[in-house]
Protein backbone atom coordinates (compact mmCIF):
# COMPACT_ATOMS: atom_id res chain seq x y z
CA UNK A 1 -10.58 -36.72 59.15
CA UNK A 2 -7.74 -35.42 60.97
CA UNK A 3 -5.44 -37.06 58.98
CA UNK A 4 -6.93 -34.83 55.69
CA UNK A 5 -6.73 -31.82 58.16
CA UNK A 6 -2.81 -32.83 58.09
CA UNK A 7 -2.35 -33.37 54.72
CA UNK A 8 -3.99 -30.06 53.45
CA UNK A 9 -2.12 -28.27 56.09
CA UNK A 10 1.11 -29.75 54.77
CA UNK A 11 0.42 -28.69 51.20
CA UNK A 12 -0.52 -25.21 52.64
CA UNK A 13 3.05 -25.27 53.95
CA UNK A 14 4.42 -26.35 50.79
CA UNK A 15 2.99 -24.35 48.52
CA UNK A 16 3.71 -21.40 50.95
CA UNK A 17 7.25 -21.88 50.64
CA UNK A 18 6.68 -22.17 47.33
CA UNK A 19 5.48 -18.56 46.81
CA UNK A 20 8.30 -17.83 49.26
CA UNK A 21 10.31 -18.17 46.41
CA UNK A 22 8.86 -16.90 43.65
CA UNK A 23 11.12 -15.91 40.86
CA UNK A 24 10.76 -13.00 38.12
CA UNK A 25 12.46 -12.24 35.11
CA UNK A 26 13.71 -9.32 33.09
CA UNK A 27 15.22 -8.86 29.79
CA UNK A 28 18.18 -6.87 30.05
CA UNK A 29 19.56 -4.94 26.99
CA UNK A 30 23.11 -4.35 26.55
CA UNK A 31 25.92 -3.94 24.30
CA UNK A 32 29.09 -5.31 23.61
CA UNK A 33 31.97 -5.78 21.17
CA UNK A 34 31.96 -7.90 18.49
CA UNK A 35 35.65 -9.33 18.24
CA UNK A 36 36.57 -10.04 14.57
CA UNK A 37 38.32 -13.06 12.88
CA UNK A 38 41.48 -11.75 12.52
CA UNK A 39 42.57 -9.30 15.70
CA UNK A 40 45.18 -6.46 14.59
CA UNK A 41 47.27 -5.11 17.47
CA UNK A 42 45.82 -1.86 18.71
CA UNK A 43 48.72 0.46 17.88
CA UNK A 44 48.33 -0.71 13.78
CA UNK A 45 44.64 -0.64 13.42
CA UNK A 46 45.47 1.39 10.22
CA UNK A 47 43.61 1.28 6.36
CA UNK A 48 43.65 2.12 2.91
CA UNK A 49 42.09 1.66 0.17
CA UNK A 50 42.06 1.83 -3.64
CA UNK A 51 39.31 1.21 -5.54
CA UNK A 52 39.00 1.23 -9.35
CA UNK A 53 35.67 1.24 -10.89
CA UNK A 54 33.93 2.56 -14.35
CA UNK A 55 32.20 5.18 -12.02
CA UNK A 56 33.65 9.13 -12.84
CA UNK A 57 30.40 10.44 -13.22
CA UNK A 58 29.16 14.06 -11.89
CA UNK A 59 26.19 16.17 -11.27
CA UNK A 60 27.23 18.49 -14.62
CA UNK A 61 27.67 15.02 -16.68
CA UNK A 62 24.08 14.21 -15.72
CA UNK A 63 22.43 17.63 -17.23
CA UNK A 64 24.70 17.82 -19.74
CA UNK A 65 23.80 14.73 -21.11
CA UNK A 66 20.04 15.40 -20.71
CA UNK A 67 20.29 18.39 -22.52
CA UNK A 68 21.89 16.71 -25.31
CA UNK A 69 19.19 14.19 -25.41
CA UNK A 70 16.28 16.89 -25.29
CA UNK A 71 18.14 18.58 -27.90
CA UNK A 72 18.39 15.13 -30.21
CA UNK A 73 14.88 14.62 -29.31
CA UNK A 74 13.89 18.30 -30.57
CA UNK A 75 15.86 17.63 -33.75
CA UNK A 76 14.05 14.67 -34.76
CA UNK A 77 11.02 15.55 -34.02
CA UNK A 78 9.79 15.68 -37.48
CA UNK A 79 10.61 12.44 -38.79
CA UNK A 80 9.12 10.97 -35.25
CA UNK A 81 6.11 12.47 -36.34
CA UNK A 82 6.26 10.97 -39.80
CA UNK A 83 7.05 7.77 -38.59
CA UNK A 84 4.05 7.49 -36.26
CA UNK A 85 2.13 8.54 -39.16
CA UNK A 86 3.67 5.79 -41.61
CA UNK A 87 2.78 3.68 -39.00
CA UNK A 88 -0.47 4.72 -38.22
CA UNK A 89 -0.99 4.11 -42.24
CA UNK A 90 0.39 0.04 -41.58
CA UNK A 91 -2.30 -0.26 -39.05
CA UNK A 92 -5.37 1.48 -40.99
CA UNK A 93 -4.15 -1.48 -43.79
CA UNK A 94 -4.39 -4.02 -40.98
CA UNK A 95 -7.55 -2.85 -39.59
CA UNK A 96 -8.82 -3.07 -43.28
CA UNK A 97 -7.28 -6.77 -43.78
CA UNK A 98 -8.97 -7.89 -40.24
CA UNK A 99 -12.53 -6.55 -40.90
CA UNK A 100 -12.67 -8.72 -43.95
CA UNK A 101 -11.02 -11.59 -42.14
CA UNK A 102 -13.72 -10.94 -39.18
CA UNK A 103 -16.71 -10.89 -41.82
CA UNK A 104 -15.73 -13.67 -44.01
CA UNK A 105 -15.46 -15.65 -40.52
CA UNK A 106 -18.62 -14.49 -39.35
CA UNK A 107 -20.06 -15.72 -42.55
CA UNK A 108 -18.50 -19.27 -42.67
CA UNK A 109 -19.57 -19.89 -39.51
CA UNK A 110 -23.24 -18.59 -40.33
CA UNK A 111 -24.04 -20.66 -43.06
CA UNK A 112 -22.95 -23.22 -40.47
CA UNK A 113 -25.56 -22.64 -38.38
CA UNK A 114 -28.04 -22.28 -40.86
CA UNK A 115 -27.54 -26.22 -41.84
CA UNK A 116 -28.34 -27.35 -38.31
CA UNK A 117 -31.65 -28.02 -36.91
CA UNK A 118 -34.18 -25.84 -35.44
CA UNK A 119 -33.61 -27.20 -31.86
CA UNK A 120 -30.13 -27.23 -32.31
CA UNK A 121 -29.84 -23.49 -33.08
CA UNK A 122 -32.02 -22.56 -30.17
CA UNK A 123 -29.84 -24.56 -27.89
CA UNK A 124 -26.37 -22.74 -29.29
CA UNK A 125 -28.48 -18.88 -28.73
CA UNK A 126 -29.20 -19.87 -25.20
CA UNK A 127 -26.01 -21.11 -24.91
CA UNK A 128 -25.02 -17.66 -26.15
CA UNK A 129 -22.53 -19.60 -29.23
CA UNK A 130 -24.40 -18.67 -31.91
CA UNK A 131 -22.74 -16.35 -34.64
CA UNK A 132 -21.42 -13.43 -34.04
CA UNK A 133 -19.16 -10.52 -36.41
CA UNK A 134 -17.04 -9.13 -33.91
CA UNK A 135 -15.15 -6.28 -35.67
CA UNK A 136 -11.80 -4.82 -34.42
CA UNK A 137 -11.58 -1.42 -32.88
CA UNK A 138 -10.64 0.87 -35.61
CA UNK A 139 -7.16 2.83 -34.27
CA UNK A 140 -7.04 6.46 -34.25
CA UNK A 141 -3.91 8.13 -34.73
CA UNK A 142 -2.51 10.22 -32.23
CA UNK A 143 0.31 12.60 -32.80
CA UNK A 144 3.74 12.58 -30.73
CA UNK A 145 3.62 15.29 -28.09
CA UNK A 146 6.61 17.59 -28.70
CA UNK A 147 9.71 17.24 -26.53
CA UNK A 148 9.36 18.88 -23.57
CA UNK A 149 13.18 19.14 -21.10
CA UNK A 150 12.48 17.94 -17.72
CA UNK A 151 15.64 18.37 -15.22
CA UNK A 152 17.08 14.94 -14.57
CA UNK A 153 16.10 13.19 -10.89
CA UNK A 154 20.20 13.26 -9.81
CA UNK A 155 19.51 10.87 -7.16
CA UNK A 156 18.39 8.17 -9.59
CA UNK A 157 22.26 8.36 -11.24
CA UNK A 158 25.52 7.20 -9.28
CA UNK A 159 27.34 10.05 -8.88
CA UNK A 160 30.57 9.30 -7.68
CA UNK A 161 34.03 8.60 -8.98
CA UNK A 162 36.68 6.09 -6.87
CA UNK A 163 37.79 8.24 -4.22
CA UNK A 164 34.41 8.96 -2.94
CA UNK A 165 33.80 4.96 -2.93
CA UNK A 166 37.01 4.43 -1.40
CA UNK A 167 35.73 6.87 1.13
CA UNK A 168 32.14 4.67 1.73
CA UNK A 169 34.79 1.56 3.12
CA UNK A 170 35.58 1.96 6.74
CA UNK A 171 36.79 -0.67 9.33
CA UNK A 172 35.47 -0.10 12.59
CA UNK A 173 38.36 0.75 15.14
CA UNK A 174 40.61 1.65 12.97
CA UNK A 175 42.10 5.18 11.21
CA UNK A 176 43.08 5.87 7.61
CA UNK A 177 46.54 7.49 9.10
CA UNK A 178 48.27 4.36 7.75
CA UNK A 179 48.02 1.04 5.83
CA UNK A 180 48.64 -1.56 7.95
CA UNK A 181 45.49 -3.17 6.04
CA UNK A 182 45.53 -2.99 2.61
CA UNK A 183 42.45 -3.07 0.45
CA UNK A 184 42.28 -3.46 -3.16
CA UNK A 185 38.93 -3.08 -4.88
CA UNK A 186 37.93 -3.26 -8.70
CA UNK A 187 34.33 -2.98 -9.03
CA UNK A 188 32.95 -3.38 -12.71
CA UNK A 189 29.59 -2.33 -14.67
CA UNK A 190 26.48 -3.40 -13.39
CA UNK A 191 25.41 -6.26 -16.10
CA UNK A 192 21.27 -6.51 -16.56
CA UNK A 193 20.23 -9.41 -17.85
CA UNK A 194 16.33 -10.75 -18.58
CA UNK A 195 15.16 -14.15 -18.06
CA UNK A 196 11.33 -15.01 -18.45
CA UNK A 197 10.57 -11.39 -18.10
CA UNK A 198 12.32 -10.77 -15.41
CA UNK A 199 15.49 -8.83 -14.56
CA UNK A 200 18.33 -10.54 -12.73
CA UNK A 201 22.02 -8.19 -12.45
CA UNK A 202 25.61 -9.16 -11.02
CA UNK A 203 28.51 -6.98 -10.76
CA UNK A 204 31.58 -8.57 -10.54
CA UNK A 205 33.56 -6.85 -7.78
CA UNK A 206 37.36 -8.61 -7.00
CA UNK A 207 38.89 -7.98 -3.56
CA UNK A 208 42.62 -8.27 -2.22
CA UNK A 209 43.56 -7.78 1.26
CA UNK A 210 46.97 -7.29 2.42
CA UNK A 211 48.38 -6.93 6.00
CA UNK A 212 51.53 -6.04 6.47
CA UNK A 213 52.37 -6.50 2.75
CA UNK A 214 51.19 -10.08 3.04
CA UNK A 215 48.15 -11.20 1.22
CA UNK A 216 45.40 -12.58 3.34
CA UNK A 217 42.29 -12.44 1.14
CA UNK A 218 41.71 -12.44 -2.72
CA UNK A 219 38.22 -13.04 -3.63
CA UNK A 220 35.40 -12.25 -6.48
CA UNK A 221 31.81 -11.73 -5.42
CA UNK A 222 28.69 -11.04 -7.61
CA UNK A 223 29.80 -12.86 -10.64
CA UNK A 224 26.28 -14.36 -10.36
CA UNK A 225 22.77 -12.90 -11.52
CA UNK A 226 20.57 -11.73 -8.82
CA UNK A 227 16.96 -11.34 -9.17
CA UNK A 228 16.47 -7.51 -9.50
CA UNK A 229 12.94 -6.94 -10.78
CA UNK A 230 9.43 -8.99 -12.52
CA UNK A 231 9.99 -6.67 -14.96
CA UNK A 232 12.30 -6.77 -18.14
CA UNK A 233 15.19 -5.04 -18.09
CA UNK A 234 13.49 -2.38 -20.74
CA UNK A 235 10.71 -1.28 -18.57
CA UNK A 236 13.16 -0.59 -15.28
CA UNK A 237 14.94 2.86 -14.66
CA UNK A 238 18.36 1.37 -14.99
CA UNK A 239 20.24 4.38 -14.11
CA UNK A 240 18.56 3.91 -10.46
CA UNK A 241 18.62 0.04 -10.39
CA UNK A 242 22.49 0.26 -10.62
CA UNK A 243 22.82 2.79 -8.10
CA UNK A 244 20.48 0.43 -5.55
CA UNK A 245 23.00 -2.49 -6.35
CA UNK A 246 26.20 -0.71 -6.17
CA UNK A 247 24.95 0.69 -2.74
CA UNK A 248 24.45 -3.41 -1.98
CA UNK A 249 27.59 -4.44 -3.90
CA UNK A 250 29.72 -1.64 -1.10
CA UNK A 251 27.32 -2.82 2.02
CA UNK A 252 28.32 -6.25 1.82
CA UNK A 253 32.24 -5.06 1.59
CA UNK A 254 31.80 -2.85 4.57
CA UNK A 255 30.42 -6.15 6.15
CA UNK A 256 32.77 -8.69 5.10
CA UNK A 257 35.76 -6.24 5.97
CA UNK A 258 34.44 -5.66 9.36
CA UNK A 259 33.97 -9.19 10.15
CA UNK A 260 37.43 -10.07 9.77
CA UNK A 261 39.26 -6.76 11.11
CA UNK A 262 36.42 -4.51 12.35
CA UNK A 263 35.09 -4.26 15.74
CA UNK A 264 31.53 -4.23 15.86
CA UNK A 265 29.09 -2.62 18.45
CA UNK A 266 26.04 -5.25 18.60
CA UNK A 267 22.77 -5.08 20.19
CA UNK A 268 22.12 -7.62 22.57
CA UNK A 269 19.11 -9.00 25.14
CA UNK A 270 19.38 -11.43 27.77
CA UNK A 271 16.42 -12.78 29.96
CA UNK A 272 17.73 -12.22 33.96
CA UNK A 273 15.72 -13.80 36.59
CA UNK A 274 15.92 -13.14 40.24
CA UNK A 275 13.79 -14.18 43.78
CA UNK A 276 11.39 -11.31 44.59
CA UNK A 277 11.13 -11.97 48.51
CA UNK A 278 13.64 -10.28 50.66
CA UNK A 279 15.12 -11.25 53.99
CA UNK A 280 16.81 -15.00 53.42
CA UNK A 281 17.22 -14.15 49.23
CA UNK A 282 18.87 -10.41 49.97
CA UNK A 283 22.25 -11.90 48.34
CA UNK A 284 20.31 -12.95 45.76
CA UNK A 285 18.27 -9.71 45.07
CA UNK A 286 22.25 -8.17 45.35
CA UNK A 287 23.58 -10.67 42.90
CA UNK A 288 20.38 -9.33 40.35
CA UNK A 289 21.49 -6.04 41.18
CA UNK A 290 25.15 -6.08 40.29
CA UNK A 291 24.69 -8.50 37.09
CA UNK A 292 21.87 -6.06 35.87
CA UNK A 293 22.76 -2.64 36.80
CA UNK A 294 26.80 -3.46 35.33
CA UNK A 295 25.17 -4.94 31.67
CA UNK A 296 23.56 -1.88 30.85
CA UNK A 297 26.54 -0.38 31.94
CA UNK A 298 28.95 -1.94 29.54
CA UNK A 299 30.20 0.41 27.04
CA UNK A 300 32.19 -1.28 24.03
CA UNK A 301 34.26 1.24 22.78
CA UNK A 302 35.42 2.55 26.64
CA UNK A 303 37.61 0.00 27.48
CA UNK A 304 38.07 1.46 31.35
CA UNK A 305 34.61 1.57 31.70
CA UNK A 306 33.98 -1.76 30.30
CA UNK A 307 35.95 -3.70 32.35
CA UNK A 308 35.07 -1.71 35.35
CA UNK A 309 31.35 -2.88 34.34
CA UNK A 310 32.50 -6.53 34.01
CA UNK A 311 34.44 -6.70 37.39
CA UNK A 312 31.10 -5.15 39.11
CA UNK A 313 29.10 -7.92 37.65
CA UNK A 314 31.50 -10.48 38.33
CA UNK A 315 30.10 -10.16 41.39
CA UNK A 316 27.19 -10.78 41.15
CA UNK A 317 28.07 -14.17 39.17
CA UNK A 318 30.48 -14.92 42.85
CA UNK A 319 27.05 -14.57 44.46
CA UNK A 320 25.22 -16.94 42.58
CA UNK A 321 27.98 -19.60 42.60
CA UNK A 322 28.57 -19.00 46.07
CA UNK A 323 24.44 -19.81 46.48
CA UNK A 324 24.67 -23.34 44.52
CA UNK A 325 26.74 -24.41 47.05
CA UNK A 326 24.24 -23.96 49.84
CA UNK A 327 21.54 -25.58 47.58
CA UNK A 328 19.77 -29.11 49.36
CA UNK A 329 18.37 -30.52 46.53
CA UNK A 330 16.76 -33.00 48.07
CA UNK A 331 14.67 -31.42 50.11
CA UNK A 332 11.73 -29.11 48.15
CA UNK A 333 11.41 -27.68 52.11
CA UNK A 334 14.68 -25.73 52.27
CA UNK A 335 15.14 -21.94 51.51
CA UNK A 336 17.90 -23.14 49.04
CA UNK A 337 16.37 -26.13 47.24
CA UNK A 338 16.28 -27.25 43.57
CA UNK A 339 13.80 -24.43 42.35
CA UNK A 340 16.48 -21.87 43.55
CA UNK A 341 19.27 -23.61 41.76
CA UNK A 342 17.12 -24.04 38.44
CA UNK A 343 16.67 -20.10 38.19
CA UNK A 344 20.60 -19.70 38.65
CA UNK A 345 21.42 -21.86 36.28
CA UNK A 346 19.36 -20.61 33.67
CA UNK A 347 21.19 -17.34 34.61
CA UNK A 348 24.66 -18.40 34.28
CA UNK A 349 24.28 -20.26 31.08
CA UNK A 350 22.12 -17.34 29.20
CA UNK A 351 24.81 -14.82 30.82
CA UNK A 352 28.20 -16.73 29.43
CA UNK A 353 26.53 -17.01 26.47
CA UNK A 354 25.21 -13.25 25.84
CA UNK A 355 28.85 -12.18 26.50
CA UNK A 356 30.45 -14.96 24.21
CA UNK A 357 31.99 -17.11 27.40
CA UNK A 358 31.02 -20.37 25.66
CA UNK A 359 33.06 -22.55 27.87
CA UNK A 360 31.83 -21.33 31.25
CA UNK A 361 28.49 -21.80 29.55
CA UNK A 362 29.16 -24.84 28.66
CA UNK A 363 30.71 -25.58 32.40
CA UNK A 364 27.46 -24.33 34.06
CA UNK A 365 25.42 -26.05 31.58
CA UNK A 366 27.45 -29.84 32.32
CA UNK A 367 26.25 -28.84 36.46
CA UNK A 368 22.65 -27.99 35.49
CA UNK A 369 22.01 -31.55 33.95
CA UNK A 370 24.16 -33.74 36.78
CA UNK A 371 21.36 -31.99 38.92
CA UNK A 372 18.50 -31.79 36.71
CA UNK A 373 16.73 -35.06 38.06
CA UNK A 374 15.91 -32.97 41.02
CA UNK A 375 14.26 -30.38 39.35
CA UNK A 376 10.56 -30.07 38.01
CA UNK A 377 11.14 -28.19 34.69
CA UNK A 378 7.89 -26.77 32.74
CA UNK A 379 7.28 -27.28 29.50
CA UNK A 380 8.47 -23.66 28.69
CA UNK A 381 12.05 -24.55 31.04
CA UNK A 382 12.41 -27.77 28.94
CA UNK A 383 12.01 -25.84 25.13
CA UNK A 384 14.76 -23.63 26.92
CA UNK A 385 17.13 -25.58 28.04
CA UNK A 386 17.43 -27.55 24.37
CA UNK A 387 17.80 -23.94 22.71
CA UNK A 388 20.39 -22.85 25.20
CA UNK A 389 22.42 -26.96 24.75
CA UNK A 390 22.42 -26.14 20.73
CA UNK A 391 23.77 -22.82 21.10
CA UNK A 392 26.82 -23.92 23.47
CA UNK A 393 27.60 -26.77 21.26
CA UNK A 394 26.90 -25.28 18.25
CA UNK A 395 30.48 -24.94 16.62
């Protein structure tokens, strides 16, 4: 008896200091630059660019034109209305020729029907397959409306000529006082095309990059057909369907540009976790502190302020390095045991790899696993720790 006395009073103990060190978690937003492919030195972070492109069109084209349609509209008017007539006359002969097709069916199939037996023919009525003269609706003519001039939607038409698309192409970072990067667009005409009733478009758009006079990119995109609509290509409002993809055609430039010269501000979240007890953890609740607090302080595009934000939460990281060191993994009793080292770890490998430090990630990651036999990862700490492994040796 007093021996079971001990043993729950042990695992009191235990799972006392346990709780003692309970760990929570927060997801921390942040952001941070994104450094591109190719880095231009900061005093040259100049563009320009020419773009040439079938696109002149204006506001005034667009209601001129539509004028000039209403008034071709207007002028044929009459023979519209004779044509629908003519062939409202072709349809009456039609209907004519199909009522005497549908009778001389209906009476084929009657004397049919007549020649088979009594029990038969009840069985086919039942059935409801007995015969039948189905006549076709007879069409009724309806006269062509007169034109009527409606003021053209404007934002259906692409209204621009190649300056103003030059304008839509920024790098991020950079100025247009200069042309240190030299871009060279020639977008064509949108091309629809219909394939099993379906529209599909491409638009081929060739780009050359210069910097410095030298030539660092020369490529062709959209020379393939996209799927566009699940209609045909006479049923869509083309005007707006090439404005939609010439929007997408100078999206994707903007992107492809900025990835290799731009500097892009990007949104990111990374999962903190930190000891909620005070007193033995206080470093520890410091450490969560400075890592947090500087994150959310980290402005990309204020390079003072940035690094004073990463020097702040550097550290925090000194803290939690500092803290492995005092960690007894071998004993589950200590204030600094396994369970303590687990939550830092996680920390220092999500961390490096939020802000793009792959090899200290990597580093931190290489510790974690010499010590992992003396941790008791959950289920949730195991799916974890494989995500965070593929993303530091993903290439």
């Amino acid at each position: 008896m007093m021996m079971k006395i001990k043993c729950l009073l042990l695992g009191l103990l235990i799972f006392g200091k346990i709780n003692a060190q309970s760990v929570s978690a927060e997801n921390v937003s942040f952001q941070m630059l994104q450094q591109p492919k190719e880095v231009i030195d900061a005093n040259s972070r100049t563009f320009r660019v020419t773009v040439t492109s079938p696109y002149n069109l204006t506001a005034d084209d667009v209601i001129r034109q539509s004028k000039e349609d209403f008034k071709n509209e207007q002028a044929n008017y009459t023979q519209t209305v004779a044509n629908s007539e003519k062939e409202f006359q072709q349809k009456l002969k039609d209907y004519d020729n199909d009522v005497i097709k549908a009778k001389e069916k209906f009476a084929l199939e009657s004397e049919e029907f007549k020649k088979l037996s009594a029990l038969e023919r009840l069985a086919m009525t039942s059935e409801n397959k007995n015969p039948k003269l189905v006549l076709p609706n007879k069409p009724e003519y309806v006269k062509p409306a007169p034109p009527v001039y409606r003021e053209p939607n404007l934002n259906d038409y692409t209204i621009m000529d190649n300056n103003v698309l030059a304008s839509q192409i920024n790098i991020n970072g950079f100025t247009r006082e200069g042309s240190t990067v030299d871009i060279i667009l020639d977008i064509k005409n949108v091309n629809f095309q219909d394939n099993a009733g379906q529209t599909y478009a491409n638009q081929p758009t060739k780009m050359v990059i210069k910097v410095n006079g030298t030539e660092k990119i020369n490529k062709t995109f959209f020379t393939e057909y996209a799927f566009i609509s699940s209609s045909p290509s006479n049923n869509i409002n083309k005007p707006a369907q090439e404005k939609a993809h010439l929007n997408k055609v100078i999206q994707f430039l903007n992107d492809f540009i900025n990835e290799q010269y731009g500097f892009i501000t990007v949104s990111k979240s990374v999962k903190i976790q930190s000891v909620k007890n005070k007193g033995k953890y206080d470093d520890l609740a410091r450490a969560d502190i400075y890592v947090t607090t500087n994150l959310k302080k980290l402005q990309p595009m204020d390079k003072e302020v940035n690094d004073m934000a990463l020097s702040n939460m550097q550290k925090g990281i000194d803290i939690w390095t500092q803290t492995l060191e005092k960690i007894e993994y071998k004993n589950p009793k200590a204030d600094f045991n396994a369970k303590i080292a687990e939550f830092i770890y996680f920390n220092l490998i999500r961390l490096n790899l939020a802000l793009n430090n792959k090899k200290d990630a990597e580093k931190y990651l290489n510790q974690f696993q010499e010590n992992q036999i003396f941790m008791k990862l959950s289920s949730d700490d195991e799916r974890e720790l494989n995500s965070l492994e593929t993303q530091v040796y993903r290439k």
